[in-house]
C-alpha atoms as a PDB file:
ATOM      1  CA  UNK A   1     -19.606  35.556 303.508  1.00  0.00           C
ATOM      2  CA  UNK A   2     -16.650  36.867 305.969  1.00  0.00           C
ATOM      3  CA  UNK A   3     -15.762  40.768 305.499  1.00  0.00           C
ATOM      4  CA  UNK A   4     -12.615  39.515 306.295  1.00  0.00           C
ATOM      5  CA  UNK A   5     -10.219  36.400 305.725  1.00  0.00           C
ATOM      6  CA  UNK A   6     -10.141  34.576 308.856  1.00  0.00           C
ATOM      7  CA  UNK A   7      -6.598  35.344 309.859  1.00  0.00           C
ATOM      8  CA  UNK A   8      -7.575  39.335 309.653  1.00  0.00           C
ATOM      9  CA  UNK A   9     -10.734  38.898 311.869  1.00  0.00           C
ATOM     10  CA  UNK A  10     -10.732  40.710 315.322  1.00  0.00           C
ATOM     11  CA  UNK A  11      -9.806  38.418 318.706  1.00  0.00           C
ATOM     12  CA  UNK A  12     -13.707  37.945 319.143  1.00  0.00           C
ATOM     13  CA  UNK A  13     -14.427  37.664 315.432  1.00  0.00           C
ATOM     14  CA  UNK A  14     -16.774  40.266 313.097  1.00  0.00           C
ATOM     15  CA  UNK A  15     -18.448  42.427 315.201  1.00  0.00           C
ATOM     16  CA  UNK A  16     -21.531  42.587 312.946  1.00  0.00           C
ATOM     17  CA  UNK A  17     -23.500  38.926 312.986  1.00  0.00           C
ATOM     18  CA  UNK A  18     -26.222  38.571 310.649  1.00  0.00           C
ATOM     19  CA  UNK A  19     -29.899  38.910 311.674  1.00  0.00           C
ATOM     20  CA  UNK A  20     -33.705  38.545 310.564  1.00  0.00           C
ATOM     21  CA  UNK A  21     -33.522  36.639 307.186  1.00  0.00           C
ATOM     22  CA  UNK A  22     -30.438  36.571 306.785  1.00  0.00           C
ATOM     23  CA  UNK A  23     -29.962  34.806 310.303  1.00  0.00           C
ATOM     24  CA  UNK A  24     -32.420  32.176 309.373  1.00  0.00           C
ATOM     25  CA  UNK A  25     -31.252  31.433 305.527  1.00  0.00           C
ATOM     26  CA  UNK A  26     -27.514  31.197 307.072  1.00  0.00           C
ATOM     27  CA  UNK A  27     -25.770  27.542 306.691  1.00  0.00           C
ATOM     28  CA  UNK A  28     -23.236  26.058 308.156  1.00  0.00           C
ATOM     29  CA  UNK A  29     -20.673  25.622 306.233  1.00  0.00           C
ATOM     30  CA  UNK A  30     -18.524  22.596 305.400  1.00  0.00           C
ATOM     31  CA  UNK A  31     -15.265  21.877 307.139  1.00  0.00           C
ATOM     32  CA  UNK A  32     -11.918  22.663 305.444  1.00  0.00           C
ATOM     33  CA  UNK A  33     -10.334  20.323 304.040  1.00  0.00           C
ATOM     34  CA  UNK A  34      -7.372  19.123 305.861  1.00  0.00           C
ATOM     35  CA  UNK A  35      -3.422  18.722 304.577  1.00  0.00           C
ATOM     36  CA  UNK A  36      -3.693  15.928 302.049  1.00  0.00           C
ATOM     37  CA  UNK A  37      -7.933  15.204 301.505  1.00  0.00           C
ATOM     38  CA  UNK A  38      -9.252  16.379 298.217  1.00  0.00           C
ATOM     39  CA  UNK A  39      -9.919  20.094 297.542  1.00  0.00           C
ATOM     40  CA  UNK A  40      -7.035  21.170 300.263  1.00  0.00           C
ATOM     41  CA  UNK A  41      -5.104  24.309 299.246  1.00  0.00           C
ATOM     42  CA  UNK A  42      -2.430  25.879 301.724  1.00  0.00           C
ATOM     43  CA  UNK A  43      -3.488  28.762 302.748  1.00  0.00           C
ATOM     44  CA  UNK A  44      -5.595  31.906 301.728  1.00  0.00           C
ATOM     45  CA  UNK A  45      -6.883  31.053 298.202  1.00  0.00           C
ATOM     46  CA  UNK A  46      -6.514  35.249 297.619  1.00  0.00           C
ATOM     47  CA  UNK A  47      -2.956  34.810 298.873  1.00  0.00           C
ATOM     48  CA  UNK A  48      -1.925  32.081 295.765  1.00  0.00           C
ATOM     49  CA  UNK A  49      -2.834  35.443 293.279  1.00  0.00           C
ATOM     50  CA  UNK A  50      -0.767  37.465 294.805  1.00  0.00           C
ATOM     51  CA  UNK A  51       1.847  34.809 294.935  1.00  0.00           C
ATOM     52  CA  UNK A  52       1.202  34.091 290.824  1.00  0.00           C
ATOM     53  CA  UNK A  53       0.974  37.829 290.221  1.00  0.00           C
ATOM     54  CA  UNK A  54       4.780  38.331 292.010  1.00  0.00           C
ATOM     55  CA  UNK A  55       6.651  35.394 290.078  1.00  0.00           C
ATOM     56  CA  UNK A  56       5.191  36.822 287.069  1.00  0.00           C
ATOM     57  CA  UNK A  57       6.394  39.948 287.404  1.00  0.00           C
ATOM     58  CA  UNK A  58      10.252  37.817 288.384  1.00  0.00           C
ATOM     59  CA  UNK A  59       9.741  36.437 285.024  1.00  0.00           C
ATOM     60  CA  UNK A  60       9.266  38.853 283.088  1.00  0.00           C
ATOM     61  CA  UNK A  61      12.670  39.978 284.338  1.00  0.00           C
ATOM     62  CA  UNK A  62      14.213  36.780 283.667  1.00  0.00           C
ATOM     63  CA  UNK A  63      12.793  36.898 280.373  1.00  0.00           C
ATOM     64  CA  UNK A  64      14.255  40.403 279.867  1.00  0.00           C
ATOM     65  CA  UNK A  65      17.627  39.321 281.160  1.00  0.00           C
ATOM     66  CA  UNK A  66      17.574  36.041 278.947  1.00  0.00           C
ATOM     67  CA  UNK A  67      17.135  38.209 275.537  1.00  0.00           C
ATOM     68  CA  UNK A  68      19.568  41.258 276.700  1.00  0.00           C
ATOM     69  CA  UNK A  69      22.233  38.303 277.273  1.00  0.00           C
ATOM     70  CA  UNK A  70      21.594  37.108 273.834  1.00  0.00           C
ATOM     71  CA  UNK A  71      22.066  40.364 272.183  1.00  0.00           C
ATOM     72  CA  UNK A  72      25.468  40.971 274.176  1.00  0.00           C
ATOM     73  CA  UNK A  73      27.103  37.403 275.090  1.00  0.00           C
ATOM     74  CA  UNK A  74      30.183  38.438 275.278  1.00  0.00           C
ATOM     75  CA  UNK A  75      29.400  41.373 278.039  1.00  0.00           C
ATOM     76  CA  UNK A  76      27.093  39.576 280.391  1.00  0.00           C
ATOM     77  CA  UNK A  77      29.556  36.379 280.063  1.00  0.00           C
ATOM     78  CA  UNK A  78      32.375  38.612 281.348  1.00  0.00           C
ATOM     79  CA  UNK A  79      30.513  40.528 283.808  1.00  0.00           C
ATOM     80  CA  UNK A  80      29.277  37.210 285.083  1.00  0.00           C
ATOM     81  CA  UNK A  81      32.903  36.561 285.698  1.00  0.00           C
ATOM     82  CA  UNK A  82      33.315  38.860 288.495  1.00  0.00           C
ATOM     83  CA  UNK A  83      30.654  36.955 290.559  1.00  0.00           C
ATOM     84  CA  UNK A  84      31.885  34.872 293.258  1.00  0.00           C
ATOM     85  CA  UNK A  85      29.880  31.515 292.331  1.00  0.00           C
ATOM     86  CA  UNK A  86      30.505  29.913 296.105  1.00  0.00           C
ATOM     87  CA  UNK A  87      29.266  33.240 297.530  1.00  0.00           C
ATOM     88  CA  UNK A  88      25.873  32.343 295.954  1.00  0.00           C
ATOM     89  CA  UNK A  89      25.874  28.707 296.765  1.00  0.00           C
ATOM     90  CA  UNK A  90      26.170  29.669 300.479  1.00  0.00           C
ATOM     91  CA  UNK A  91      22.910  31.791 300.056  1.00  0.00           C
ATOM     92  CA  UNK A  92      21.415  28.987 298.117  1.00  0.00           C
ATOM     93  CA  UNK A  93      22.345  26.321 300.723  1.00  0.00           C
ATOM     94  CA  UNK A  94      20.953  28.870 303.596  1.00  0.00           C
ATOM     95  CA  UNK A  95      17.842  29.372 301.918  1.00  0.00           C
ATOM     96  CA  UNK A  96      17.015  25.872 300.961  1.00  0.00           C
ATOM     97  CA  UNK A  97      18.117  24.861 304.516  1.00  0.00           C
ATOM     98  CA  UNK A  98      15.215  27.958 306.036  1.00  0.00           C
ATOM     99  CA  UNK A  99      13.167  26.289 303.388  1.00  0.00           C
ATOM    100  CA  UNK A 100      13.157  23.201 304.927  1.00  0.00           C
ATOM    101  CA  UNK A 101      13.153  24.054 308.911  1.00  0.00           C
ATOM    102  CA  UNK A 102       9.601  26.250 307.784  1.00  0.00           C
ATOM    103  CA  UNK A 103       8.229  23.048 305.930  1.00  0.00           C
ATOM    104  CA  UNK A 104       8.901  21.071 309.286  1.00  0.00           C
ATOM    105  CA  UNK A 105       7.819  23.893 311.691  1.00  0.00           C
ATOM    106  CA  UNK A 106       4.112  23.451 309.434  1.00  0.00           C
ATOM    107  CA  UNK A 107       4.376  19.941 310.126  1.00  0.00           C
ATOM    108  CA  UNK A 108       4.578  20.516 313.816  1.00  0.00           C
ATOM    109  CA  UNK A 109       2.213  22.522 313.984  1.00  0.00           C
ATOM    110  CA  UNK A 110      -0.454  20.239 312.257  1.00  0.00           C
ATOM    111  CA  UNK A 111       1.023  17.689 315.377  1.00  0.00           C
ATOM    112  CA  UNK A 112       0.255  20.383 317.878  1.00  0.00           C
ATOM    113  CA  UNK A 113       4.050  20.533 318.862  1.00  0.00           C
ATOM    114  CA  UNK A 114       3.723  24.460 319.153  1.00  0.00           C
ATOM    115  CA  UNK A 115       7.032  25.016 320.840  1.00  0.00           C
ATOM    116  CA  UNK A 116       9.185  23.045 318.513  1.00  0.00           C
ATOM    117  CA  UNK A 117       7.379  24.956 315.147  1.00  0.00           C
ATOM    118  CA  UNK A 118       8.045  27.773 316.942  1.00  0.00           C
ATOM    119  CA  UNK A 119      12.023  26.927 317.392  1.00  0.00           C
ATOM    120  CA  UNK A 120      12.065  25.761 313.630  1.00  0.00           C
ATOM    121  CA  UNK A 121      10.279  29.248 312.669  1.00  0.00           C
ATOM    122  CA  UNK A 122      13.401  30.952 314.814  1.00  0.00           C
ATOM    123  CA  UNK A 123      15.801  28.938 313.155  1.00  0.00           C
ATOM    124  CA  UNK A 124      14.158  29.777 309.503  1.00  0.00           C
ATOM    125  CA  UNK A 125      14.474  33.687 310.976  1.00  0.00           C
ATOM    126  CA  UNK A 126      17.652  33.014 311.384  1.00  0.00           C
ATOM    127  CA  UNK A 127      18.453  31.711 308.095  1.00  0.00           C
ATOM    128  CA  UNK A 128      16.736  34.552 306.622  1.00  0.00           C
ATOM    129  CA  UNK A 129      18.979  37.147 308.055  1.00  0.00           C
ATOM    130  CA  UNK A 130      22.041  35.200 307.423  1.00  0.00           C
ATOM    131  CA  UNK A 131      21.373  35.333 304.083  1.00  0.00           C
ATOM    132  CA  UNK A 132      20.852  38.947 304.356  1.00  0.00           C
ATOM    133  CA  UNK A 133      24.006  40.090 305.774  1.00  0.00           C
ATOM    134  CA  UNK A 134      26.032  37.727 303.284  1.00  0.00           C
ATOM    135  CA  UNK A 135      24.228  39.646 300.412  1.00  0.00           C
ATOM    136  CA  UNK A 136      24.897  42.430 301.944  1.00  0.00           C
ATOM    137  CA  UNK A 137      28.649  41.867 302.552  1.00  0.00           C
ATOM    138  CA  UNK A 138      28.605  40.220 298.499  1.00  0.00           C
ATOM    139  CA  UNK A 139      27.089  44.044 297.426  1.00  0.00           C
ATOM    140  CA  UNK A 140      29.650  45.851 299.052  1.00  0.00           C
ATOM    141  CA  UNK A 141      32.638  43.932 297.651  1.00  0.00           C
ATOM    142  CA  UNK A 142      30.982  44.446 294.116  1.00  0.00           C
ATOM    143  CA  UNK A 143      31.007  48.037 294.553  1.00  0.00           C
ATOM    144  CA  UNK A 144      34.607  48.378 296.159  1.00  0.00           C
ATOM    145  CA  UNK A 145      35.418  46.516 293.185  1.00  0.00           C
ATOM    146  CA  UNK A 146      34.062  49.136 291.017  1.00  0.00           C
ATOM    147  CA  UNK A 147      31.519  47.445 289.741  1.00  0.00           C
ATOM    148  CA  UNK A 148      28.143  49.611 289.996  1.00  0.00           C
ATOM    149  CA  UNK A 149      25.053  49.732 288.812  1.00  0.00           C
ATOM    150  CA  UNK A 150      25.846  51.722 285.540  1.00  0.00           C
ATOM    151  CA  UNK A 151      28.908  49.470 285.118  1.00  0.00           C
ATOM    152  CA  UNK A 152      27.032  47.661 282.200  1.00  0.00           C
ATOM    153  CA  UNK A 153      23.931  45.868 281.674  1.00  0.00           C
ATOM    154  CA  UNK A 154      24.566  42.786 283.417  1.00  0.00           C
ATOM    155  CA  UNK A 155      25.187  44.582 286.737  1.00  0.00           C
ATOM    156  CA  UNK A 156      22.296  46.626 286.246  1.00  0.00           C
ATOM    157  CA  UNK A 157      20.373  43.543 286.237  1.00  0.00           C
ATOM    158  CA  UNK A 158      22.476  41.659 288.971  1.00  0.00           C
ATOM    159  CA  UNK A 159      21.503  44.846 291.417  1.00  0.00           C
ATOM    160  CA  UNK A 160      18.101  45.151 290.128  1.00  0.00           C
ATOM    161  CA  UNK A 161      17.345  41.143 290.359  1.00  0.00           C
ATOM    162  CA  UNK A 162      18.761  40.349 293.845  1.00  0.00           C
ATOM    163  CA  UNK A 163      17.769  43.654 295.150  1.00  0.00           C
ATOM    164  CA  UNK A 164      14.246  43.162 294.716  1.00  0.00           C
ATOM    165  CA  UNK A 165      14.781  39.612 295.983  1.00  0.00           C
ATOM    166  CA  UNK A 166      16.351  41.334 299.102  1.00  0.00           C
ATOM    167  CA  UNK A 167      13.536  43.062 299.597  1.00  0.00           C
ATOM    168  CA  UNK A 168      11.411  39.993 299.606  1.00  0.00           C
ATOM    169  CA  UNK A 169      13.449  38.583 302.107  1.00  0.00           C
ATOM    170  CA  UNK A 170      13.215  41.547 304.350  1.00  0.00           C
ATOM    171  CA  UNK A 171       9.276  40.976 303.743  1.00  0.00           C
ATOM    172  CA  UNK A 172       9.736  37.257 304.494  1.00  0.00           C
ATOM    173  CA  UNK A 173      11.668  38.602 308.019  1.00  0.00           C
ATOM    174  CA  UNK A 174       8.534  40.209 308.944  1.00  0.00           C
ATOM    175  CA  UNK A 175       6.103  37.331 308.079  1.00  0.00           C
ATOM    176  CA  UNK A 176       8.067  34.919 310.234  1.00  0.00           C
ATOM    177  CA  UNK A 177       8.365  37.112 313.335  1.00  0.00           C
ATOM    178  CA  UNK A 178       4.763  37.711 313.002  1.00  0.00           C
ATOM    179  CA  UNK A 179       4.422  33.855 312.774  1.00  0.00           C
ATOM    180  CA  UNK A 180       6.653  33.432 316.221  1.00  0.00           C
ATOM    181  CA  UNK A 181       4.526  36.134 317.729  1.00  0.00           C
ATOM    182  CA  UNK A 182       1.297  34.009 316.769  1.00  0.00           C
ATOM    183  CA  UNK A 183       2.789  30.672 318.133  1.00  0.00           C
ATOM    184  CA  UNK A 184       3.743  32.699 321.483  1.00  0.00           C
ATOM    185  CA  UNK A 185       0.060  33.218 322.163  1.00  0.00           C
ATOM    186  CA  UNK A 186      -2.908  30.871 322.910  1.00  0.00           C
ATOM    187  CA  UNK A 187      -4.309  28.935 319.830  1.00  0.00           C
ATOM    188  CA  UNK A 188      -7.191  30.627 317.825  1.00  0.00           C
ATOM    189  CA  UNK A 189      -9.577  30.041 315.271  1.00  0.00           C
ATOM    190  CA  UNK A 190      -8.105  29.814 311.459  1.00  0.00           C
ATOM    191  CA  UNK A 191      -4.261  29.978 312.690  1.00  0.00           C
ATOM    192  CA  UNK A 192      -3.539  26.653 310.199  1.00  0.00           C
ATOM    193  CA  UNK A 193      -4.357  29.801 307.300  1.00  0.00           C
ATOM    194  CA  UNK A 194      -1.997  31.779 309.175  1.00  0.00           C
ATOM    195  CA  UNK A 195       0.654  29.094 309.537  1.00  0.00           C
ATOM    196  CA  UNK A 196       0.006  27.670 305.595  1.00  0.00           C
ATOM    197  CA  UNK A 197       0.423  30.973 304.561  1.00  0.00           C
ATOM    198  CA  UNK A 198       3.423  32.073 305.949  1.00  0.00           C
ATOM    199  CA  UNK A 199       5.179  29.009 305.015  1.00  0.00           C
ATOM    200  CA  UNK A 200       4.280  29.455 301.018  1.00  0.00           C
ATOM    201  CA  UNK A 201       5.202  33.208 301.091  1.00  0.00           C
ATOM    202  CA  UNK A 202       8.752  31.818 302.370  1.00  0.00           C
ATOM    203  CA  UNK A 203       8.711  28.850 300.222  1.00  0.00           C
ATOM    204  CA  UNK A 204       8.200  31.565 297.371  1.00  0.00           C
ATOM    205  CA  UNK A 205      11.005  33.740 298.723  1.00  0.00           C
ATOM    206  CA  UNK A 206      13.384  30.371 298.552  1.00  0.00           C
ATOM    207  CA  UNK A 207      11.938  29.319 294.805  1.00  0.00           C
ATOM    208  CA  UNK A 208      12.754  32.644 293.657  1.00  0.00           C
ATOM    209  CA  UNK A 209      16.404  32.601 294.407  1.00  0.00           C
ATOM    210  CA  UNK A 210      16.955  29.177 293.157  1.00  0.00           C
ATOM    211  CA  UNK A 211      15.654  30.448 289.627  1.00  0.00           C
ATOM    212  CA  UNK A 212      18.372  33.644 290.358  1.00  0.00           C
ATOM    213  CA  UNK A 213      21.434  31.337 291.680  1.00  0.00           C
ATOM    214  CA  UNK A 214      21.986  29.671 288.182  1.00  0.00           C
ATOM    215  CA  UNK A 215      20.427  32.582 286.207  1.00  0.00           C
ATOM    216  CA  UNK A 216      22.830  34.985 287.471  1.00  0.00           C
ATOM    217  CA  UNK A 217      25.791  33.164 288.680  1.00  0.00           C
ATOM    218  CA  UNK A 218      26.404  30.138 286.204  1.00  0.00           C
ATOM    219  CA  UNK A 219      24.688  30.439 282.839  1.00  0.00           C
ATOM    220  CA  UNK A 220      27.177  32.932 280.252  1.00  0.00           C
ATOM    221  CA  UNK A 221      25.578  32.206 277.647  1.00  0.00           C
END
């Protein structure tokens, strides 16, 4: 069994290698499955809980949005009103568009064209912070407009919502550059883990705001 998951494991691998008994009842073991054969998950298995465990904790916050906008229509439908739907099409569009440039930088990967994943990873960077700076820019109008936080609950849930979505993003920033830095470097062992798993915490980042788009900018009631 590996202390570590492959993509954590030193340069030269585990230091410690097993010996005596446990040298001689080691196995090899059986090759991964590749993208498409039977049994193939993207990935880290461990990485798919954490995954599970963060759009749970997203819907329990849609689910607490959902009933709070039942119990006050009229406020949330207003509030709602203030939002600047096309602003949050444009992040939609970017992020389905980053969405897209990481599923084909994976896909040239698997091809072994390392230099064009590596310009479809900087383009999906790029994306990323796009979208940033428009949120960014979309806050700051809110609150010169005077709506806060504490304005009512809707806002309190539009800050809450997208901020901790920003926050993923930022997160997602860091996993791609660490991709790019990976692709700079020679090929190692287990770097289709690394790759998978990058992608799916992006794709995740991407699902997550298309559940937020219509949630917070086009349902009233």
């Amino acid at each position: 069994m590996r202390p570590f998951p492959i993509f954590l494991e030193p340069p030269g691998g585990t230091t410690a290698a097993p010996s005596g008994a446990a040298a001689a009842a080691a196995q090899p073991t059986a090759p991964r499955p590749r993208a498409g054969q039977r049994g193939w998950v993207p990935g880290e298995p461990g990485l798919w809980v954490f995954l599970l465990g963060d759009m749970t904790m997203f819907g329990v916050f849609f689910v607490a949005f959902l009933v709070q906008r039942g119990e006050d229509p009229a406020t949330f439908a207003h509030s709602r009103e203030a939002l600047t739907v096309a602003v949050g099409a444009i992040n939609t569009v970017v992020l389905l568009t980053s969405s897209l440039l990481v599923a084909l930088a994976v896909r040239a990967h698997r091809d072994g064209a390392r230099e064009r994943s590596r310009g479809l990873v900087a383009g999906a960077a790029a994306c990323g912070a796009l979208f940033a700076v428009i949120k960014v820019a979309e806050w700051a109008t809110k609150l010169a407009d005077g709506h806060h936080p504490d304005s009512d609950l809707f806002f309190t849930y539009y800050y809450l919502l997208t901020g901790v979505h920003f926050l993923h993003v930022l997160i997602g920033g860091c996993v791609l550059t660490f991709w790019l830095r990976r692709l700079g470097r020679a090929p190692r062992a287990g770097e289709e883990r690394v790759v998978e798993g990058c992608a799916s915490y992006w794709h995740m980042v991407d699902l997550l705001w298309v559940v937020l788009f219509p949630v917070l900018y086009l349902s009233a009631t």
